[in-house]
N, C-alpha and C. Protein backbone atom coordinates (compact mmCIF):
# COMPACT_ATOMS: atom_id res chain seq x y z
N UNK A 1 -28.73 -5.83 -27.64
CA UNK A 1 -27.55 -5.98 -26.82
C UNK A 1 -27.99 -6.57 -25.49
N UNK A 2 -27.35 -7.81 -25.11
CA UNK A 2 -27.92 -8.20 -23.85
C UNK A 2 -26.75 -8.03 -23.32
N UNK A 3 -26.68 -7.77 -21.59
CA UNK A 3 -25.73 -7.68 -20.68
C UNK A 3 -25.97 -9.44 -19.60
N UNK A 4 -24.64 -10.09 -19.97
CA UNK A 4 -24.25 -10.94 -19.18
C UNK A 4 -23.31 -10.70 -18.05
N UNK A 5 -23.53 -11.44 -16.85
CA UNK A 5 -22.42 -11.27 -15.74
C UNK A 5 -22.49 -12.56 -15.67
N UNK A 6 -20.78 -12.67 -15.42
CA UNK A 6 -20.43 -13.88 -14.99
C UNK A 6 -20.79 -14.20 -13.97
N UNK A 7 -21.05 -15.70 -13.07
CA UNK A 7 -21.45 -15.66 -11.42
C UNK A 7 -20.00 -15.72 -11.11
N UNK A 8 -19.08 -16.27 -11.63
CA UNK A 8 -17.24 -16.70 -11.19
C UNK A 8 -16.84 -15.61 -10.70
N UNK A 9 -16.55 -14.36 -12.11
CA UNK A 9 -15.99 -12.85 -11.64
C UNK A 9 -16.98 -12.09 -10.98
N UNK A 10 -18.36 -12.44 -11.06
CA UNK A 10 -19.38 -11.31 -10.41
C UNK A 10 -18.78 -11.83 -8.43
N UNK A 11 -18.83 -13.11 -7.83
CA UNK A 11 -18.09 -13.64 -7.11
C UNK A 11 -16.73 -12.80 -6.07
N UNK A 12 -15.84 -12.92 -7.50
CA UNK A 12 -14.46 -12.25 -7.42
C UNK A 12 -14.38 -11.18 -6.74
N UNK A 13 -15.83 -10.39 -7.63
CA UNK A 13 -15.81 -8.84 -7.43
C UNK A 13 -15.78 -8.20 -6.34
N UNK A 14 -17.18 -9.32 -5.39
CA UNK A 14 -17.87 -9.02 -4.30
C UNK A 14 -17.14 -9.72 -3.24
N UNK A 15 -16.25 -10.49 -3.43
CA UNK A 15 -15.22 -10.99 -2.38
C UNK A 15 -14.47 -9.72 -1.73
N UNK A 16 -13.52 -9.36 -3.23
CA UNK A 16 -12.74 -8.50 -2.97
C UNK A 16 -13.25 -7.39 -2.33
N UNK A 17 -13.85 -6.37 -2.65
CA UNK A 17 -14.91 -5.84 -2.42
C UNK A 17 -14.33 -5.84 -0.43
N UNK A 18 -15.48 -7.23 0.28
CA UNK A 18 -16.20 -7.70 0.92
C UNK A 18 -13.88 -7.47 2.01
N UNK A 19 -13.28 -7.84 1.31
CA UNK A 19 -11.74 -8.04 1.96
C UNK A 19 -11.40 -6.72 2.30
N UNK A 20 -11.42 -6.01 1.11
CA UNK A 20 -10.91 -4.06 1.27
C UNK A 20 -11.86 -3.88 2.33
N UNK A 21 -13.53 -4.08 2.42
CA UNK A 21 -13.67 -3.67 3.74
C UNK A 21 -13.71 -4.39 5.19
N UNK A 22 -13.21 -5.25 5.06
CA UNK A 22 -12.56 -6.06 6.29
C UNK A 22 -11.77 -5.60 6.78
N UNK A 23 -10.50 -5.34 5.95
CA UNK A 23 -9.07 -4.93 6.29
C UNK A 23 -9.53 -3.31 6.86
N UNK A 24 -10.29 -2.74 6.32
CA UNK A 24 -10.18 -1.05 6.64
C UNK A 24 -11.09 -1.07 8.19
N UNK A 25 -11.80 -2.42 8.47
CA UNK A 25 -12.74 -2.42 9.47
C UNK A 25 -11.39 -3.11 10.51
N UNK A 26 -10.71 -4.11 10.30
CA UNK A 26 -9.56 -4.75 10.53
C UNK A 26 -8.56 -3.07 11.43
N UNK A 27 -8.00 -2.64 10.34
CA UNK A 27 -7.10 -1.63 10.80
C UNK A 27 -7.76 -0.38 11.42
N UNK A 28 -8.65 -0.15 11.85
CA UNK A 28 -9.43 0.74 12.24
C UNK A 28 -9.72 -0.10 13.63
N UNK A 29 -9.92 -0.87 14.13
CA UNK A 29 -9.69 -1.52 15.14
C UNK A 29 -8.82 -1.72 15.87
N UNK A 30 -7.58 -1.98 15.03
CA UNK A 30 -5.96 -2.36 15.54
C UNK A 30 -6.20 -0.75 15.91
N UNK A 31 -5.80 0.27 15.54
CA UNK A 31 -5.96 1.85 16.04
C UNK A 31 -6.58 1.93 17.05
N UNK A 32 -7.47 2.14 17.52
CA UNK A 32 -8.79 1.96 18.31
C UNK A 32 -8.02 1.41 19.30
N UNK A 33 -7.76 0.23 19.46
CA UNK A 33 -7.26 -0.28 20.35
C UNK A 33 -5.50 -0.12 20.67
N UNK A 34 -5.02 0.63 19.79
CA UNK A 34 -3.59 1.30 20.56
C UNK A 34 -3.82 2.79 20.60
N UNK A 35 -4.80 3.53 20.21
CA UNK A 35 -5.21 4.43 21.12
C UNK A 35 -5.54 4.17 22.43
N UNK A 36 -6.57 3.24 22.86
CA UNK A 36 -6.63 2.70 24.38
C UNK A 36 -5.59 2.52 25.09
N UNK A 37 -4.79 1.56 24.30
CA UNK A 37 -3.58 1.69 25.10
C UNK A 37 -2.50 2.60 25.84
N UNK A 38 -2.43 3.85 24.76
CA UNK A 38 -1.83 4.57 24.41
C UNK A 38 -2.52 5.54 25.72
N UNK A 39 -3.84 6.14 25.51
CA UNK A 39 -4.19 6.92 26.65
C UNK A 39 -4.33 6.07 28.04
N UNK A 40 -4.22 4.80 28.13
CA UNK A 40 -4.17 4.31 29.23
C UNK A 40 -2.39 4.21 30.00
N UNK A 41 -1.98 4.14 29.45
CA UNK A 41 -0.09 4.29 29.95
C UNK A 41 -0.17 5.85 29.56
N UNK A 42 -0.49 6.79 29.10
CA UNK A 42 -0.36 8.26 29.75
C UNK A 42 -1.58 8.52 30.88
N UNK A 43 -2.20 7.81 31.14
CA UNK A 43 -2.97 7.84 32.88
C UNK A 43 -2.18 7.03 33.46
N UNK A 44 -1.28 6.35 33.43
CA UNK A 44 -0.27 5.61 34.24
C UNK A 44 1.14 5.99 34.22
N UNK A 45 1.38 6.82 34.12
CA UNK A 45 2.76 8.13 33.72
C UNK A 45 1.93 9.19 34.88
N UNK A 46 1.18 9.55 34.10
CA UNK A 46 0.27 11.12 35.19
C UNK A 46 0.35 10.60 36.35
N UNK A 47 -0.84 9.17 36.94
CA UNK A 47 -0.82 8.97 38.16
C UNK A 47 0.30 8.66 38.94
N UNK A 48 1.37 8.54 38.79
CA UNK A 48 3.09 7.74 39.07
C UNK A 48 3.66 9.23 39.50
N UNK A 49 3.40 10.63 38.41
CA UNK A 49 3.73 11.67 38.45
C UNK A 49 3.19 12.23 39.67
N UNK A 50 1.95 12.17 39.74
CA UNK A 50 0.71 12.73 41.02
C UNK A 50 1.19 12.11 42.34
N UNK A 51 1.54 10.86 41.77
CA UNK A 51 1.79 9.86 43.63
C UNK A 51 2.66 10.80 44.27
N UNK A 52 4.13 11.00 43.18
CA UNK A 52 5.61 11.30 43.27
C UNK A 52 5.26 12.28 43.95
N UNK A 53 4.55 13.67 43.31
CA UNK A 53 4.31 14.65 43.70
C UNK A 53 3.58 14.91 45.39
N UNK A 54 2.56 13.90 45.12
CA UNK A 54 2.03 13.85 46.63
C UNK A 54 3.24 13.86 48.20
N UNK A 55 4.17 12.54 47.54
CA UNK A 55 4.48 12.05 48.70
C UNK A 55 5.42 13.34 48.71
N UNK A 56 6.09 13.80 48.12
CA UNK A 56 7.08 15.28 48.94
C UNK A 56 5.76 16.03 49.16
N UNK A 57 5.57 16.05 49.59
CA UNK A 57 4.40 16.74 50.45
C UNK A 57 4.20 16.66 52.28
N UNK A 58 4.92 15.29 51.89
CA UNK A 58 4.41 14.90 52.78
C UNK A 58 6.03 15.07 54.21
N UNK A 59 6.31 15.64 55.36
CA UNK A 59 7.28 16.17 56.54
C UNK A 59 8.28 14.75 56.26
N UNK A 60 9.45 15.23 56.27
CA UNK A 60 10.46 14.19 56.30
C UNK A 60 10.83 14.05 57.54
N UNK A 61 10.67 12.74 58.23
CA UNK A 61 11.02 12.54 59.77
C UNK A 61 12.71 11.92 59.86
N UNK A 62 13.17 12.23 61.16
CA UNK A 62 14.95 11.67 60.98
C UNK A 62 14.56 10.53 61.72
N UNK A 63 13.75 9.93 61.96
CA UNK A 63 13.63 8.85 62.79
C UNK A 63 14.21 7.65 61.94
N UNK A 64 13.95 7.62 60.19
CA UNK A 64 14.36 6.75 59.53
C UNK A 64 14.91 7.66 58.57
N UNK A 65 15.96 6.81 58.23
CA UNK A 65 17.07 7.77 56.99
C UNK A 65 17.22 6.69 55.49
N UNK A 66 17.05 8.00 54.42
CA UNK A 66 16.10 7.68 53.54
C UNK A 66 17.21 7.31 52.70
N UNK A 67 17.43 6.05 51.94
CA UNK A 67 18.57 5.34 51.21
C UNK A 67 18.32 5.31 49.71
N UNK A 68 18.74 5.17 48.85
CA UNK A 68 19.14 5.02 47.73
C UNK A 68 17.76 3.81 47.20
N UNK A 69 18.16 2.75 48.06
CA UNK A 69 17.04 1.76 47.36
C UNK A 69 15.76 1.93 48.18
N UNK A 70 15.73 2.76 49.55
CA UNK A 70 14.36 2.89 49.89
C UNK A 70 13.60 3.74 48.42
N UNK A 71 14.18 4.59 47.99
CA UNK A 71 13.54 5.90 46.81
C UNK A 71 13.48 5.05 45.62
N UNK A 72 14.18 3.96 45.26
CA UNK A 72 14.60 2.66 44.30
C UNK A 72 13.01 2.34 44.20
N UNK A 73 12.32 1.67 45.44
CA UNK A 73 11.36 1.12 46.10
C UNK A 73 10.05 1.42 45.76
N UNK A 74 10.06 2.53 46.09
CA UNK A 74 8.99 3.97 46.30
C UNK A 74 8.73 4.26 45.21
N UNK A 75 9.70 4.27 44.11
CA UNK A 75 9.42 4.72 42.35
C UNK A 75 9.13 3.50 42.26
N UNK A 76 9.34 2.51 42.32
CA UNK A 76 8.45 1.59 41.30
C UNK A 76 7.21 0.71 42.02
N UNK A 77 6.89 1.17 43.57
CA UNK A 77 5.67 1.14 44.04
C UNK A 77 5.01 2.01 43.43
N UNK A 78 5.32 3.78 43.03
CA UNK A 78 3.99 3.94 42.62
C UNK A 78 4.31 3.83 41.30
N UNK A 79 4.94 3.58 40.82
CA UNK A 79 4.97 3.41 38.70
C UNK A 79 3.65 2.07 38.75
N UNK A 80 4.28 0.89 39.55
CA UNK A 80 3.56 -0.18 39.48
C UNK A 80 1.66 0.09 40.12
N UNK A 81 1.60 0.76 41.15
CA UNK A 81 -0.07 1.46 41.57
C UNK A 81 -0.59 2.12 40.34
N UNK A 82 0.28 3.14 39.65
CA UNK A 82 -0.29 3.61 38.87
C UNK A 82 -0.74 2.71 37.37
N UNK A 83 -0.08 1.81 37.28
CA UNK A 83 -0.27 1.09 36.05
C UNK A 83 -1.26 0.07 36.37
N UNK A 84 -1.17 -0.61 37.64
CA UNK A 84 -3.02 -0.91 37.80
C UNK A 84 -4.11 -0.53 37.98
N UNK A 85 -4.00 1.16 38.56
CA UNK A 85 -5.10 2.21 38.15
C UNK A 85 -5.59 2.31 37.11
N UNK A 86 -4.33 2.42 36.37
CA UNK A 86 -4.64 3.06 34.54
C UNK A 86 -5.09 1.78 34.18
N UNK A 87 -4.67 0.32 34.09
CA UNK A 87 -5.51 -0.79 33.52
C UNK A 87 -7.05 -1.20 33.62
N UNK A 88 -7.22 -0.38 35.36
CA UNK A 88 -8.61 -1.15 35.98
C UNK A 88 -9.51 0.25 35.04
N UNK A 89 -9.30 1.50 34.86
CA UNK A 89 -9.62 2.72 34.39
C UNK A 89 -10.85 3.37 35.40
N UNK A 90 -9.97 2.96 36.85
CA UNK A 90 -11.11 3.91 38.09
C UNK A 90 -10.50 4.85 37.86
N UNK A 91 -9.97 5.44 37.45
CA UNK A 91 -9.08 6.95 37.67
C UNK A 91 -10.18 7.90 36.89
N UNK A 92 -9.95 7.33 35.56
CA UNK A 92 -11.16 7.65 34.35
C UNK A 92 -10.33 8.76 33.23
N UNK A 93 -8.92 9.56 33.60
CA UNK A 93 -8.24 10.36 32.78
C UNK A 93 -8.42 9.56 31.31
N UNK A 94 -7.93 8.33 31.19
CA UNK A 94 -7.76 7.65 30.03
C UNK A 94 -8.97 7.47 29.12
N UNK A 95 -10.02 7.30 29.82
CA UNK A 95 -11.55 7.58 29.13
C UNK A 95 -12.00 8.77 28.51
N UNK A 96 -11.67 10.04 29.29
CA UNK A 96 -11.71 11.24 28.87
C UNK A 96 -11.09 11.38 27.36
N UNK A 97 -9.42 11.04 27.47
CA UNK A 97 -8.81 11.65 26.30
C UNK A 97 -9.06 10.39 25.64
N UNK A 98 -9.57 9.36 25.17
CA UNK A 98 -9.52 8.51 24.60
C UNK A 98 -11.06 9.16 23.97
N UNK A 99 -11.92 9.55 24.40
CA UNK A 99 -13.34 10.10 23.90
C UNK A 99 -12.66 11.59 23.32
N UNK A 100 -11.65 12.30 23.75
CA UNK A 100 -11.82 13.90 23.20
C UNK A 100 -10.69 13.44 21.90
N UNK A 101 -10.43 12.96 21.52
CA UNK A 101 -9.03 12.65 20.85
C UNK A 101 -9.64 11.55 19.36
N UNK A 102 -11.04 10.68 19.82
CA UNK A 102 -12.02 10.56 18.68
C UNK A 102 -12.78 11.07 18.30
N UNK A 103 -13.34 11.96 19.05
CA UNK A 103 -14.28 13.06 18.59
C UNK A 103 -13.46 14.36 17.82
N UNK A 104 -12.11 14.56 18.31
CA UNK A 104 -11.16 15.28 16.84
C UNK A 104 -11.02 14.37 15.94
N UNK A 105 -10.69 13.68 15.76
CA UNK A 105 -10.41 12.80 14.72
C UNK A 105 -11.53 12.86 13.93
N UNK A 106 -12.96 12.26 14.54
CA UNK A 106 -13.97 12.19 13.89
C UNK A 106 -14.29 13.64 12.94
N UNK A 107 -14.04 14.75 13.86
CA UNK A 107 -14.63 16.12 13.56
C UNK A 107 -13.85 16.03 12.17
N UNK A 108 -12.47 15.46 12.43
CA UNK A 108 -11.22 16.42 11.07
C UNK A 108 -11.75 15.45 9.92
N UNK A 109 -11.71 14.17 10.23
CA UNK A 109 -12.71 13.31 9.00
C UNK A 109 -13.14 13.73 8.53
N UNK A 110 -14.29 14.22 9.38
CA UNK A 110 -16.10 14.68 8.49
C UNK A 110 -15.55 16.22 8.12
N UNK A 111 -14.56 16.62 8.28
CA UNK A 111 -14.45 18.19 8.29
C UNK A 111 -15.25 19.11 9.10
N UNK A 112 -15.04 20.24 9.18
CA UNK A 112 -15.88 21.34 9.48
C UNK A 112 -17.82 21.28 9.32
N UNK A 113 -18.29 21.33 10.40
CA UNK A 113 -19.85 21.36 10.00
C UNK A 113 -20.24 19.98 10.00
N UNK A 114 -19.59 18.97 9.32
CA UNK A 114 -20.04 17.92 8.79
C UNK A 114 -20.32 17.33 7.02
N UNK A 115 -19.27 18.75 6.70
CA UNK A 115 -18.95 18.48 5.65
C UNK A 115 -17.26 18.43 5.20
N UNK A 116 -17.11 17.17 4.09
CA UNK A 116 -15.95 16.56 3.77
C UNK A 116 -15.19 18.00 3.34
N UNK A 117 -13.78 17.98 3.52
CA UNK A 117 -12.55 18.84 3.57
C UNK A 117 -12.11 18.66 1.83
């Protein structure tokens, strides 16, 4: 009994093959990168939250009286600070949960110990 392989379908095999793990390397990337995203606009929500919070903090003077579109202003000065914080990632919140949030993932993968579930 001799065993022949075709080179055409042997080819086929190792294409396909070679595509399933493209695509799983493919979509595992696309993820990856809307996780980034994803923890980077919740460090740009937090910091917008933190500004907000700061500035009532801060003595309200009557010298200037505070209008509708001055507060208009003020929210989307810091929405807009905070969303170039969270892009440049000096803040660093978004690094944190973007590392604790793959390292669960990773853990629930591999399961417990490091062995499969």
């Amino acid at each position: 009994m001799s065993l022949f392989i075709d080179p055409v379908s042997n080819l086929y095999i190792q294409t396909a093959k070679n595509m399933r793990v493209q695509k799983r390397s493919v979509n595992v990337s696309f993820q990856e990168k809307r996780l980034k995203k994803l923890c980077s606009e919740f460090e740009a929500i937090f910091l917008s939250f933190l500004f907000k919070q700061i500035k009532k903090t801060i003595p309200k003077s009557d010298l200037l009286e505070e209008d509708f579109a001055q507060r208009i202003y003020e929210d989307e000065l810091y929405n807009i600070l905070a969303e170039k914080i969270a892009e440049e990632g000096k803040f660093g919140i978004a690094k944190m949960l973007y590392r604790e949030l793959t390292s669960i993932k990773q853990s629930r993968e591999g399961g417990y110990y490091g062995r499969s579930k």
